[in-house]
Structure formats: C-alpha cells, structure tokens
C-alpha atoms as a PDB file:
ATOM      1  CA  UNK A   1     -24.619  42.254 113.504  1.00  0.00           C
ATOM      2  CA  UNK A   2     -28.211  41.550 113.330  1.00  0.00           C
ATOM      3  CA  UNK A   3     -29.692  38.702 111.111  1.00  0.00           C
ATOM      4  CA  UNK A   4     -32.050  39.407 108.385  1.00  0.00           C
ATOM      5  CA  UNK A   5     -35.334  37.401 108.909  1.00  0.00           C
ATOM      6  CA  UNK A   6     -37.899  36.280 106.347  1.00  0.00           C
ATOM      7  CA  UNK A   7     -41.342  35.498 106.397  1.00  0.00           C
ATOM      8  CA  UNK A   8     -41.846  31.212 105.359  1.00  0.00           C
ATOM      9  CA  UNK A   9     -45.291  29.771 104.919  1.00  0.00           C
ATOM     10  CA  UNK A  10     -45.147  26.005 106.441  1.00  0.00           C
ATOM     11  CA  UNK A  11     -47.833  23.343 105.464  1.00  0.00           C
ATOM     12  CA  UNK A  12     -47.352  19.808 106.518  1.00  0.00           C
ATOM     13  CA  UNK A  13     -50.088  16.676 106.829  1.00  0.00           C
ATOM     14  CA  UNK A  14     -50.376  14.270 109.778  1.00  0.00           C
ATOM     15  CA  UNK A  15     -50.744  10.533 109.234  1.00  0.00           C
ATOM     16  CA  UNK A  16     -54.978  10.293 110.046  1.00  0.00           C
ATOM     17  CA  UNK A  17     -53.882   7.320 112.329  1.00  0.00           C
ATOM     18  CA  UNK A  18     -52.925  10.343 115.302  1.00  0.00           C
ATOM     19  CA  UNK A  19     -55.736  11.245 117.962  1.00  0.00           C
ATOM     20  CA  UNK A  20     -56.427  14.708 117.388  1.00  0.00           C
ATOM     21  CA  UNK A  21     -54.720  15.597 120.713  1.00  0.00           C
ATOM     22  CA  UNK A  22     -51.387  13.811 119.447  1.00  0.00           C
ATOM     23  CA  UNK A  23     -51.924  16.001 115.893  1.00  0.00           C
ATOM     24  CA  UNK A  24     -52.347  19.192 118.383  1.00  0.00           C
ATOM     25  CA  UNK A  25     -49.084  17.658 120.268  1.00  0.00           C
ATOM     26  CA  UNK A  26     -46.891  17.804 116.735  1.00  0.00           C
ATOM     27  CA  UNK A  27     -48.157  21.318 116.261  1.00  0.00           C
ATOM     28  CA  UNK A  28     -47.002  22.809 119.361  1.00  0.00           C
ATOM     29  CA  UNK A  29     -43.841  20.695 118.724  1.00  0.00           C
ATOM     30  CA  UNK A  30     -43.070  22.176 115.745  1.00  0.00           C
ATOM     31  CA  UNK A  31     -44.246  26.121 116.557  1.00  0.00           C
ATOM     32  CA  UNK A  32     -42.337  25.435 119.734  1.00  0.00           C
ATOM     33  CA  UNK A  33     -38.987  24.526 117.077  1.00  0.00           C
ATOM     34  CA  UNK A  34     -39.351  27.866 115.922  1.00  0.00           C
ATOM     35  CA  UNK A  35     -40.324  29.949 119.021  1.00  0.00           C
ATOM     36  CA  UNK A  36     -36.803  28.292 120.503  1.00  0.00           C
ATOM     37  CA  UNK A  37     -34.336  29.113 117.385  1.00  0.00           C
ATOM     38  CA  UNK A  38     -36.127  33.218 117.644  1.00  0.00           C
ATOM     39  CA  UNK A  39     -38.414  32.735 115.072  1.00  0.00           C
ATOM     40  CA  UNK A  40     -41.694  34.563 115.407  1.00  0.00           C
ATOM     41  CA  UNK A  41     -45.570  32.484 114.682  1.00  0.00           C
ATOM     42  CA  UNK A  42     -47.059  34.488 112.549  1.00  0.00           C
ATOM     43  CA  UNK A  43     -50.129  32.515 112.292  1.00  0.00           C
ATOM     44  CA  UNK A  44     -51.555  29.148 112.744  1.00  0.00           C
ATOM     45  CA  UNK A  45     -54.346  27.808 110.537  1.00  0.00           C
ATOM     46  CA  UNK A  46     -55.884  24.048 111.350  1.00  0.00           C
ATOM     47  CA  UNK A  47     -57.730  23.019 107.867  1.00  0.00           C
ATOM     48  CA  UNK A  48     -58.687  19.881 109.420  1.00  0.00           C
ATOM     49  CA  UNK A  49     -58.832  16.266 108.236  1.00  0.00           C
ATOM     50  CA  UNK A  50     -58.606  16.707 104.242  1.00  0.00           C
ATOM     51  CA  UNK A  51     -59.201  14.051 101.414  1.00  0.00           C
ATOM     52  CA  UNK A  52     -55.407  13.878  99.698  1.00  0.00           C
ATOM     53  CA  UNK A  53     -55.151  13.842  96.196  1.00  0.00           C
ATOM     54  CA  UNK A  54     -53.256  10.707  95.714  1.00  0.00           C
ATOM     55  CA  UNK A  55     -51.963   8.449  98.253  1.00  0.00           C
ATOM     56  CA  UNK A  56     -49.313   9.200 100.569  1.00  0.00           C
ATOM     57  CA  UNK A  57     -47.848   5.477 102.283  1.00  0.00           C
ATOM     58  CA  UNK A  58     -51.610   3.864 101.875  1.00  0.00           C
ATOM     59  CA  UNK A  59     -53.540   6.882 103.626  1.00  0.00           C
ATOM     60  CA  UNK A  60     -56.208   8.669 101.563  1.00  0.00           C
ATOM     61  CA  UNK A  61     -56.671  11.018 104.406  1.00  0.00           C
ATOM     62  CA  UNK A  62     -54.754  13.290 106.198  1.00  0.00           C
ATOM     63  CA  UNK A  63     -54.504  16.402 109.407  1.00  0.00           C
ATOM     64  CA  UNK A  64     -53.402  19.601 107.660  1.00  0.00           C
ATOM     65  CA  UNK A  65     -51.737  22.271 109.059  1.00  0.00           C
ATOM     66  CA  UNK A  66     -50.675  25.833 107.683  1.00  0.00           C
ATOM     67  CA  UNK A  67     -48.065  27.606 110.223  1.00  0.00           C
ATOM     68  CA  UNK A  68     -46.573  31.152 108.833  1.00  0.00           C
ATOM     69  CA  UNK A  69     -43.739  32.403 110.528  1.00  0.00           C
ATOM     70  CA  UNK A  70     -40.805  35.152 110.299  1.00  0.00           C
ATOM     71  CA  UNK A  71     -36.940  33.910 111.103  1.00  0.00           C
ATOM     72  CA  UNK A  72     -33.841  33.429 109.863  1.00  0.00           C
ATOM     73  CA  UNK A  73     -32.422  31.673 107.004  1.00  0.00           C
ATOM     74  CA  UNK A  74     -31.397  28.680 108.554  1.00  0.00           C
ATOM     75  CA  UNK A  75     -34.493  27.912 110.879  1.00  0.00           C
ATOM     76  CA  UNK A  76     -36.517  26.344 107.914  1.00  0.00           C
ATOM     77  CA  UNK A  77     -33.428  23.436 106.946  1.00  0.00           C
ATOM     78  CA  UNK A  78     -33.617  22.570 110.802  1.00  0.00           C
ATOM     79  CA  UNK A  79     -36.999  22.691 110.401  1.00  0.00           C
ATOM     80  CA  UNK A  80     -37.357  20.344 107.535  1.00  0.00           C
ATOM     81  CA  UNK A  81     -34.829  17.594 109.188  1.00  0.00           C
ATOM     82  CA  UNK A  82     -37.247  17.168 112.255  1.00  0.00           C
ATOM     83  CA  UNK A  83     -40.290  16.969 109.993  1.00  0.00           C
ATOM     84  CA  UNK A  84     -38.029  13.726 108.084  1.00  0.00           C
ATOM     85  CA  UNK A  85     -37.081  12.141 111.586  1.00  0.00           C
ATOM     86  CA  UNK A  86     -40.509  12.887 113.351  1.00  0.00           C
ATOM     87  CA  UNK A  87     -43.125   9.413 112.610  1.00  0.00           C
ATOM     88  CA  UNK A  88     -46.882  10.752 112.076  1.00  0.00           C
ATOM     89  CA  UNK A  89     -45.869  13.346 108.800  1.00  0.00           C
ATOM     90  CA  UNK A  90     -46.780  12.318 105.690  1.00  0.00           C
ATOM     91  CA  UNK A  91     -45.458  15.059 103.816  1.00  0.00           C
ATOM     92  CA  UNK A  92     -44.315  18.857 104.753  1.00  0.00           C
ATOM     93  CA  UNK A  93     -43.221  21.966 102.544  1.00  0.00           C
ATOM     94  CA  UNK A  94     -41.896  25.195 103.615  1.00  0.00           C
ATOM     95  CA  UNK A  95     -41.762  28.085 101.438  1.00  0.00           C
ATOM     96  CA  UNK A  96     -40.184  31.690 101.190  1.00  0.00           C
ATOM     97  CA  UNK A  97     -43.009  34.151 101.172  1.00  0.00           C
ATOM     98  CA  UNK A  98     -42.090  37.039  98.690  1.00  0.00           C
ATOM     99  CA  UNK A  99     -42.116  40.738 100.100  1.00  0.00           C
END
C-alpha cells in the first residue's frame, strides 16, 4: 500500500554560540533525518544570522534555517523529538504546507 506524503515547511534557529561550520553540521544532520526515513528536500534556504524578536535562553541572535520537504506523516514528530534532544536549537517549527 503506498503512503501518502505531504509537503512540511521546517524553520528552526541555531544558538549564535555554533561556528558556522557546526550550524552547516546541524543542517546536514537534520536534511540527512529526512533523506533516511524517504523523505524528499525540497529546498534549503540559509537566512543567515537574524536579530530575534525577544530573547530565546539569553541570546538576542540567532542562525536561521528554512528546509521544505515532502514525506510522510510521521517523519515531522521524529523530526521534532531530535530538534528537543539536539543542544545548539533554540527553537524549531514544522508546518503542513496546504495543497
């Protein structure tokens, strides 16, 4: 029976603390996450080190990254419990694209 997929819209900041090589390392970690349960990178957008609006655990800054993808339902729950467990994110969302 073949799965119906969805298309999710992923944006999560990195603590400002991170080299910008061990930012990049947390981004392949995480498109890798998806590439390994058969989701499919849509695309990958790098806005850079941002201002935040308020602070987020004493940082006013933070690395933010936008990664769109298409997979399953249950990828993005998987994919939320390694953003809570993984030390560097200051905050992540993932949201259902509409068709």
């Amino acid at each position: 029976m073949e799965q119906l997929t969805s298309k999710y819209e992923n944006v999560f900041i990195v603590s400002p603390d991170l080299t910008e090589e061990a930012a990049k390392a947390l981004l392949e970690k995480f498109t890798g996450i998806i590439t390994a349960n058969g989701g499919i990178i849509d695309n990958v957008s790098e806005w850079g080190k941002k201002k935040l609006a308020y602070l987020i655990d004493d940082y006013a800054e933070g690395y933010y990254y936008v990664v769109n993808f298409t997979s399953v339902a249950t990828l993005p729950a998987e994919l939320e419990r390694v953003f809570n467990i993984t030390d560097g994110i200051l905050r992540s969302l993932i949201v259902k694209l509409d068709k």
